[in-house]
C-alpha atoms as a PDB file:
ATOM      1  CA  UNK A   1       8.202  -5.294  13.835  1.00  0.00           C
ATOM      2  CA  UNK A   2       4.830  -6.136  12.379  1.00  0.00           C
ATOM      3  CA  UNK A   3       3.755  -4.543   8.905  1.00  0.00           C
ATOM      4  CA  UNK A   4       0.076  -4.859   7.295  1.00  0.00           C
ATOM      5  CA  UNK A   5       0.309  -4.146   3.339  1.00  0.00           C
ATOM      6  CA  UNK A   6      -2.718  -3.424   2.015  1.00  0.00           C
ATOM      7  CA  UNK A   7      -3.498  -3.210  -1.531  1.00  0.00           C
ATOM      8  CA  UNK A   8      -6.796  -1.845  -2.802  1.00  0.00           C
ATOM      9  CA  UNK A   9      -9.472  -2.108  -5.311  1.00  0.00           C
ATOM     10  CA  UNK A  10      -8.354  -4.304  -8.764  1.00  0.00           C
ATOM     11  CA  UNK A  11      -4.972  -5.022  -7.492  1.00  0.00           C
ATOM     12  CA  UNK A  12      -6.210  -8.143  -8.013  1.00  0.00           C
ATOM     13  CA  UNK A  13      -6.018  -8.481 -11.085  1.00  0.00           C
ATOM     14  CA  UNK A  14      -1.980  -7.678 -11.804  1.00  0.00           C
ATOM     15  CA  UNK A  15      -0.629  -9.438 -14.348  1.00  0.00           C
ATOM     16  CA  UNK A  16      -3.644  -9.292 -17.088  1.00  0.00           C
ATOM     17  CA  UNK A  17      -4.980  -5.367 -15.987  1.00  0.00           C
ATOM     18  CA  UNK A  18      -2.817  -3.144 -18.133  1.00  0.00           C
ATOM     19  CA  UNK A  19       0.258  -4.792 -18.066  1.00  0.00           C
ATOM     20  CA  UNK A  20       2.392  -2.060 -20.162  1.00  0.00           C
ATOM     21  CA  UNK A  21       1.159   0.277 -16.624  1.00  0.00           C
ATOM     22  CA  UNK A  22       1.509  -2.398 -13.894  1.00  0.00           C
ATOM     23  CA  UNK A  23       3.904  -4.805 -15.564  1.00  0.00           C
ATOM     24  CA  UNK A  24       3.135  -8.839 -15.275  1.00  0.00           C
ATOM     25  CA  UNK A  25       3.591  -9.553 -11.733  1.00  0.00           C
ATOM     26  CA  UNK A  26       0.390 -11.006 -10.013  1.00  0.00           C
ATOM     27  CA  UNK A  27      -0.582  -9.638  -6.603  1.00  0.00           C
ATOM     28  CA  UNK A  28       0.769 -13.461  -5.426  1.00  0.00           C
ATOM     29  CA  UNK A  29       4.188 -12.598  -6.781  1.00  0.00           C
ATOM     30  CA  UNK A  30       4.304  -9.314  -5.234  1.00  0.00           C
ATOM     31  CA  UNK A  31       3.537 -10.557  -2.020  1.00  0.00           C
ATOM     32  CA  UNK A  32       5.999 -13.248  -2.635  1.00  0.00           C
ATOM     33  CA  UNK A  33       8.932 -11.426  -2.997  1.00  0.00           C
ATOM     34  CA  UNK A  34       7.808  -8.930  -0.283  1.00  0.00           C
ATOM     35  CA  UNK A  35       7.462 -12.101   2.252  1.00  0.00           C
ATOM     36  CA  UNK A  36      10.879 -13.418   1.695  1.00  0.00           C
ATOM     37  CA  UNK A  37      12.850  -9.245   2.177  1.00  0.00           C
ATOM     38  CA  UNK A  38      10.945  -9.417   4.951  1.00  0.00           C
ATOM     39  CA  UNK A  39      11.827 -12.915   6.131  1.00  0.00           C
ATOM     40  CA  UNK A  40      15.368 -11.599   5.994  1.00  0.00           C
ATOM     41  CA  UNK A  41      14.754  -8.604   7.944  1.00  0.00           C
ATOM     42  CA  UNK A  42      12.959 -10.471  10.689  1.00  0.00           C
ATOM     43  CA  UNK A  43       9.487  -8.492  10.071  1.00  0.00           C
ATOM     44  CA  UNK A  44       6.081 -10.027  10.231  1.00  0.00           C
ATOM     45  CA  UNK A  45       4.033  -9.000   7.922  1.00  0.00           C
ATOM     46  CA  UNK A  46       0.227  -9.321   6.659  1.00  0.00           C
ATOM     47  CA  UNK A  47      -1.230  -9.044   3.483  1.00  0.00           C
ATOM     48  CA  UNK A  48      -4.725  -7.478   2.337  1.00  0.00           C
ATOM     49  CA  UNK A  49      -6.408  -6.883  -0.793  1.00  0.00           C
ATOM     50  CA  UNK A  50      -9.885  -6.085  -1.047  1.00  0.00           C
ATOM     51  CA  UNK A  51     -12.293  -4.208  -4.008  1.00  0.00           C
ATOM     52  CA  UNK A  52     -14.317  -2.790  -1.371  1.00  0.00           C
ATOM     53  CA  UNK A  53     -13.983   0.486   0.485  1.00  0.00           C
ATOM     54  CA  UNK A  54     -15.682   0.020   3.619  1.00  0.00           C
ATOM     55  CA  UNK A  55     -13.445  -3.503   3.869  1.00  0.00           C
ATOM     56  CA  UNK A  56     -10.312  -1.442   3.771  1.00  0.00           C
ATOM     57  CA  UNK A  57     -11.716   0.496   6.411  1.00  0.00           C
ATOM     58  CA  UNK A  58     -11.982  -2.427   8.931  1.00  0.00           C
ATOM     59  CA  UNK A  59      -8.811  -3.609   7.943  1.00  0.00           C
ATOM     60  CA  UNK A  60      -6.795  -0.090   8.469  1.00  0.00           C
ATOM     61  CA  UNK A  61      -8.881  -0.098  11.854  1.00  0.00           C
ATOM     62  CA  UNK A  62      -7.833  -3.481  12.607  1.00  0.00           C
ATOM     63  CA  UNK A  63      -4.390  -2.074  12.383  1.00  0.00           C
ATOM     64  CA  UNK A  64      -4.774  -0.602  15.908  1.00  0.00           C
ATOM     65  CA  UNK A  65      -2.325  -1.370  18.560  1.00  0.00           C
ATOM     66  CA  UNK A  66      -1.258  -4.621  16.413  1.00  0.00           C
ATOM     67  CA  UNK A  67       0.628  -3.114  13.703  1.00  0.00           C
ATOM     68  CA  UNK A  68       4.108  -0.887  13.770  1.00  0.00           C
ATOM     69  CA  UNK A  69       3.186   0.379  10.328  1.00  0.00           C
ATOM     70  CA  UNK A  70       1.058   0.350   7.440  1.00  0.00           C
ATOM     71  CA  UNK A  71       1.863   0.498   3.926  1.00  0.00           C
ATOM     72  CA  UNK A  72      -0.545   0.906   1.435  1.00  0.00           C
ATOM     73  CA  UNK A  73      -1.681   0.985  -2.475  1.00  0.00           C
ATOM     74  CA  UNK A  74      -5.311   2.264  -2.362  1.00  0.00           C
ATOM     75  CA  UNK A  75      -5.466   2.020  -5.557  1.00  0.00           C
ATOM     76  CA  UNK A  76      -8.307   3.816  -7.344  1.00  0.00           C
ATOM     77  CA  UNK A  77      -9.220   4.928  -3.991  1.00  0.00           C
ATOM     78  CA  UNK A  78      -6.068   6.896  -3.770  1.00  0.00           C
ATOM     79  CA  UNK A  79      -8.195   9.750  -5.781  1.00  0.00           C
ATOM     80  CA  UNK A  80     -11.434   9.007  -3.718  1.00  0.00           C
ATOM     81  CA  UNK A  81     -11.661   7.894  -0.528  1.00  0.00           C
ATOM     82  CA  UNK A  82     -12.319  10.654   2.853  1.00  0.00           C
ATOM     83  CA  UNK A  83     -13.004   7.233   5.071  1.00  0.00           C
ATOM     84  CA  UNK A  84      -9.410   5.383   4.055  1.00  0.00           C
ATOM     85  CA  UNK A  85      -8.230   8.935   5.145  1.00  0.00           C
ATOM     86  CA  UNK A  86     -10.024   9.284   8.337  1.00  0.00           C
ATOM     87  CA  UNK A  87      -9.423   5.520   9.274  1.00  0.00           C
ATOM     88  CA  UNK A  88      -5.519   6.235   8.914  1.00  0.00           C
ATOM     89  CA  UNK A  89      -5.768   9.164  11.496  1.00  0.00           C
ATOM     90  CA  UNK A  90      -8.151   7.404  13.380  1.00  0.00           C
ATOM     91  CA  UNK A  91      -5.321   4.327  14.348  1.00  0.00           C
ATOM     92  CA  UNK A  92      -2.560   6.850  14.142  1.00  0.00           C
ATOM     93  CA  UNK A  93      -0.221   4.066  12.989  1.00  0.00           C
ATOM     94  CA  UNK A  94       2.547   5.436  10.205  1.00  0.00           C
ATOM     95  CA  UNK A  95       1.986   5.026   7.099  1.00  0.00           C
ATOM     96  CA  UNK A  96       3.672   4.615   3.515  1.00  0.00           C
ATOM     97  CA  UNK A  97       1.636   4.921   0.521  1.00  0.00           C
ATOM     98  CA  UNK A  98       2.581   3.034  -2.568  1.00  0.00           C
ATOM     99  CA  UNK A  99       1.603   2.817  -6.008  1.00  0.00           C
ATOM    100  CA  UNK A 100       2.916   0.791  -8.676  1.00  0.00           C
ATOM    101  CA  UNK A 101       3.259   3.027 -11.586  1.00  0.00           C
ATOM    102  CA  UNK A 102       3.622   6.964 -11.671  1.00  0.00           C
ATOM    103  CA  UNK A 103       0.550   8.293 -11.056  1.00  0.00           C
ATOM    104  CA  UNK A 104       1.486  12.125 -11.550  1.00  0.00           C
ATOM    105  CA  UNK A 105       2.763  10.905 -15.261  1.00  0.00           C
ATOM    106  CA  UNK A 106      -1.009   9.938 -15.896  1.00  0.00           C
ATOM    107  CA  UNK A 107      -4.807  11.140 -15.945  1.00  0.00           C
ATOM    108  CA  UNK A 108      -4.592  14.322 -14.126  1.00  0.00           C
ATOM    109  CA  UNK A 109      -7.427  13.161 -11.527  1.00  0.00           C
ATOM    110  CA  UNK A 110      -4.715  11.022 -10.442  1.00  0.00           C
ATOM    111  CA  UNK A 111      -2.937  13.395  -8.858  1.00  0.00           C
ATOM    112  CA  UNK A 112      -5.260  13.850  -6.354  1.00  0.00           C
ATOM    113  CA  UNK A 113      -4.225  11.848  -2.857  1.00  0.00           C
ATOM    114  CA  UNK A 114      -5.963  12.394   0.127  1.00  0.00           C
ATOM    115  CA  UNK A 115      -4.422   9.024   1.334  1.00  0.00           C
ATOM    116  CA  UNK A 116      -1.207  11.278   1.290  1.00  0.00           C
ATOM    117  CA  UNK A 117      -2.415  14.390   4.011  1.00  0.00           C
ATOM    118  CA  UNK A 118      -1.549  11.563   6.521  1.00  0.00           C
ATOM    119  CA  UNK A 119       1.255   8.912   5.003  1.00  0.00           C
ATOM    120  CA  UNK A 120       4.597   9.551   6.152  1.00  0.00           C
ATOM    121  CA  UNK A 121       5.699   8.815   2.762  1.00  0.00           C
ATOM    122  CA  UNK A 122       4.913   8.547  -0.784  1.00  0.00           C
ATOM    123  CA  UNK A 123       6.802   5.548  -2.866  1.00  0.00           C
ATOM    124  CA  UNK A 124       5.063   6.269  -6.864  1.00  0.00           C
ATOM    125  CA  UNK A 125       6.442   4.429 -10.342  1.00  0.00           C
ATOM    126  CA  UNK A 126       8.778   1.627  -8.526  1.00  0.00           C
ATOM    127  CA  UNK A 127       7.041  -1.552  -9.082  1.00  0.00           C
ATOM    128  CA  UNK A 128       7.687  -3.416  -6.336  1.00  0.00           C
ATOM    129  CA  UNK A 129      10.742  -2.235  -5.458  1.00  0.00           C
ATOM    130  CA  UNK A 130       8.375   0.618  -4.283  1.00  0.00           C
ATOM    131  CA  UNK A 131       7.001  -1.966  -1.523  1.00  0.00           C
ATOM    132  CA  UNK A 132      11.008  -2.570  -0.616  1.00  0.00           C
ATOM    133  CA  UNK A 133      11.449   0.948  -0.592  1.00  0.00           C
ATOM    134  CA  UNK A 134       9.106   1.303   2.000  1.00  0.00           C
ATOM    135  CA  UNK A 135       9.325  -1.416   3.996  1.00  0.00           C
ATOM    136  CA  UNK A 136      13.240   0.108   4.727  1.00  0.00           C
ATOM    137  CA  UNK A 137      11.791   2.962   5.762  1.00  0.00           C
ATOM    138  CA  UNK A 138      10.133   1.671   8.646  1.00  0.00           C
ATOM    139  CA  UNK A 139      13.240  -0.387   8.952  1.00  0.00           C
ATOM    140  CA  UNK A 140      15.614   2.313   9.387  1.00  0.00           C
ATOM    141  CA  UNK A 141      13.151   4.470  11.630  1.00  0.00           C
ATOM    142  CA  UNK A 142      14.248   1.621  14.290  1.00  0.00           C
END
């Protein structure tokens, strides 16, 4: 099984952006921990983190054919983004959509996903355990 995480704009910066929201865990350590679970489960998975829109894009299109499933953080785009959308339906690969802390216990624009119309699931206030989460779902889809 082959897995691209991607992780959207200011992700970055874990570990110094608002750690009392996102905790003290850098992106690094994140994907750290991710690539040894997923070590053990015999899964091959890729990373991405980009700031730009039109980068996630490319990446989520990249996704086509070569991926078994996607999981992703957009991030601010979460509340924003029609393309992230449309490039999810357009590759038609499933999709879990992740985000670190609770975003329905914050700003009310927030709320707003159009990320989840298409994702399979929604994973929201975990920490990383949210990335775990749902890299066994893809897991126990097998």
């Amino acid at each position: 099984m082959k897995l691209f995480i991607i992780n959207g704009p200011n992700l970055n910066m874990l570990g110094i952006r608002e750690p009392e929201i996102y905790g003290t865990l850098t992106l690094k350590d994140i994907e750290s921990k991710i690539r040894l679970y997923c070590a053990k489960k015999q899964i091959d998975v890729e990373f991405y983190q980009s700031n730009h829109e039109g980068e996630i894009v490319d990446i989520i299109q990249s996704a086509y054919q070569k991926a078994d499933g996607i999981i992703i953080n957009p991030a601010a785009y979460t509340h924003t983004s029609v393309a992230i959308l449309d490039a999810l339906k357009a590759v038609d690969v499933d999709t879990v959509e992740v985000h670190l802390s609770d975003v329905d216990e914050r700003e009310d624009f927030r709320k707003i996903s159009y990320v989840s119309f298409f994702a399979k699931k929604i994973i929201k206030g975990k920490g990383v355990d949210g990335y775990i989460e749902a890299i066994d779902f893809f897991v126990n889809r097998i």
